[in-house]
Protein backbone atom coordinates (compact mmCIF):
# COMPACT_ATOMS: atom_id res chain seq x y z
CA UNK A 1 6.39 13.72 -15.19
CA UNK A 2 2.79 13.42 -15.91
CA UNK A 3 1.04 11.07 -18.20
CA UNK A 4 -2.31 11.10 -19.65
CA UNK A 5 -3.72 8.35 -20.76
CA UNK A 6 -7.29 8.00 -22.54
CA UNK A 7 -9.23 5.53 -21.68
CA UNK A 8 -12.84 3.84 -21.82
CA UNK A 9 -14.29 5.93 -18.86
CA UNK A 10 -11.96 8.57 -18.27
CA UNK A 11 -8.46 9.93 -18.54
CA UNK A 12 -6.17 9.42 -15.84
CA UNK A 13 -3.11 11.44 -15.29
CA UNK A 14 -0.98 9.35 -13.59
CA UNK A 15 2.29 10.65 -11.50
CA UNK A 16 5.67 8.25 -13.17
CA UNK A 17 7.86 6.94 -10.64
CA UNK A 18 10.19 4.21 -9.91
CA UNK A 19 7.70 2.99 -7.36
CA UNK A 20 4.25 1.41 -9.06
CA UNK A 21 2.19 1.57 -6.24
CA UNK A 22 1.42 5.09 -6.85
CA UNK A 23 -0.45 3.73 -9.65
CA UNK A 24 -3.00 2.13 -7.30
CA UNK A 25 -4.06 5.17 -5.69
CA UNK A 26 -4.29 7.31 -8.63
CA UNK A 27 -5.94 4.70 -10.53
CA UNK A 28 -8.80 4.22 -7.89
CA UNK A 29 -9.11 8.05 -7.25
CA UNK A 30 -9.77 8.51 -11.56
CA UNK A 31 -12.34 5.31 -11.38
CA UNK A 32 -13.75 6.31 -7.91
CA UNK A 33 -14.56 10.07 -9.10
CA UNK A 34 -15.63 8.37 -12.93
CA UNK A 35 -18.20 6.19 -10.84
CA UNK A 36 -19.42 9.46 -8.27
CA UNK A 37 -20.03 11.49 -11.81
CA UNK A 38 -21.68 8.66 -13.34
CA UNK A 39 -23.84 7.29 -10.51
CA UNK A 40 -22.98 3.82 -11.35
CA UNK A 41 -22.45 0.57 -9.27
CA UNK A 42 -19.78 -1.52 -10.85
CA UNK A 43 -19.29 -5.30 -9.30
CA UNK A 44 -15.67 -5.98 -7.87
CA UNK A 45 -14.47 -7.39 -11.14
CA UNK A 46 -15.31 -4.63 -13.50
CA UNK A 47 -13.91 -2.49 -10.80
CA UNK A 48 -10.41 -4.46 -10.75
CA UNK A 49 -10.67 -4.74 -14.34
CA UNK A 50 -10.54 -1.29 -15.14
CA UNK A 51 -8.17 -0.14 -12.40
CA UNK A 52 -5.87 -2.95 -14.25
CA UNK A 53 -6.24 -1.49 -17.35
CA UNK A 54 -5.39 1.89 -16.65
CA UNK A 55 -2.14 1.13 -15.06
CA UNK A 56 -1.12 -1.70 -17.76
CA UNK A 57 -2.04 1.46 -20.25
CA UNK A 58 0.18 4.00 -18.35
CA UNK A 59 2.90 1.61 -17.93
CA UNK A 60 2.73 1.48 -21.46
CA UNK A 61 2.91 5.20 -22.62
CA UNK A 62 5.29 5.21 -19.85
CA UNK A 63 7.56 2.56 -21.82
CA UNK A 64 7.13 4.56 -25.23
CA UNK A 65 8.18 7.42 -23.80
CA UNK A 66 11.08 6.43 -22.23
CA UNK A 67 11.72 4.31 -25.33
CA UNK A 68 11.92 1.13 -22.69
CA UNK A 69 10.41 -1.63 -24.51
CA UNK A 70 10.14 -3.89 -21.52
CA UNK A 71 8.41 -1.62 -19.86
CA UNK A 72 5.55 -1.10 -22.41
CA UNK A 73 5.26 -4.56 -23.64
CA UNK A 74 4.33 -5.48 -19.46
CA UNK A 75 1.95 -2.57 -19.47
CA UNK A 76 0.45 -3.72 -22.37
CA UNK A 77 -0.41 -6.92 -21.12
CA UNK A 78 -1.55 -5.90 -18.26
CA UNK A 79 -3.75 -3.81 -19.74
CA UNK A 80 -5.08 -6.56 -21.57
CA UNK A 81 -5.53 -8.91 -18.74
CA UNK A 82 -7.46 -5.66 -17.13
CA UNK A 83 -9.80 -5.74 -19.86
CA UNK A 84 -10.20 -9.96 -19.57
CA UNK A 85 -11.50 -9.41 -16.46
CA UNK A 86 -13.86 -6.54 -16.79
CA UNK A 87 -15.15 -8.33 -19.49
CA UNK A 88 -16.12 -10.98 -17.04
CA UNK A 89 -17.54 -8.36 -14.55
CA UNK A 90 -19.94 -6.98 -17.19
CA UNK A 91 -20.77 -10.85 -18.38
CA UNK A 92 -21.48 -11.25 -14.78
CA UNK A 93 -24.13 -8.22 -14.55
CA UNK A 94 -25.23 -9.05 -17.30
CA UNK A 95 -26.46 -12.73 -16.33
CA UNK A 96 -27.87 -10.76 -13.13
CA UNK A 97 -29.93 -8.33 -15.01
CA UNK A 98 -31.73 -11.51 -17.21
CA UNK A 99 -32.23 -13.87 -14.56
């Protein structure tokens, strides 16, 4: 089963299994080819950030379509908590671009 989830940057179609780390890698291949396209430098937390969200937000289609409400409650807050911290990436780059 395939899910496609829109997000900020780019969708990711992400390959549902019983085994999350499959996430990982798909996640960082979407954001990886996003960045190659877009010829921009993102610092580690934006980075983390996004891969976070992407995976909370698949875990949470994932939940609504299996009608698990577990399942989608933990993806959305990790999604959340993926957007926390790219918001403190792009707080950090921007403090670096007006110093």
């Amino acid at each position: 089963m395939c899910v496609t989830a829109q997000t900020p940057f780019s969708f990711a179609c992400i390959v549902l299994t019983k085994r999350w780390e499959t996430l990982s890698r798909a996640s960082v291949m979407a954001i990886g080819s996003w960045l190659t396209y877009q010829g921009t430098v993102m610092n580690k937390d934006q980075v983390k950030g996004r891969i976070e969200e992407v995976e909370g937000k698949a875990k949470e289609v994932a939940g609504k379509i299996l009608d698990d409400g577990e399942l989608e409650i933990k993806g959305n807050v990790q999604k959340n908590v993926g957007k926390v911290r790219a918001g403190m990436g792009d707080l950090k780059e921007d403090i670096k671009k007006h110093r």
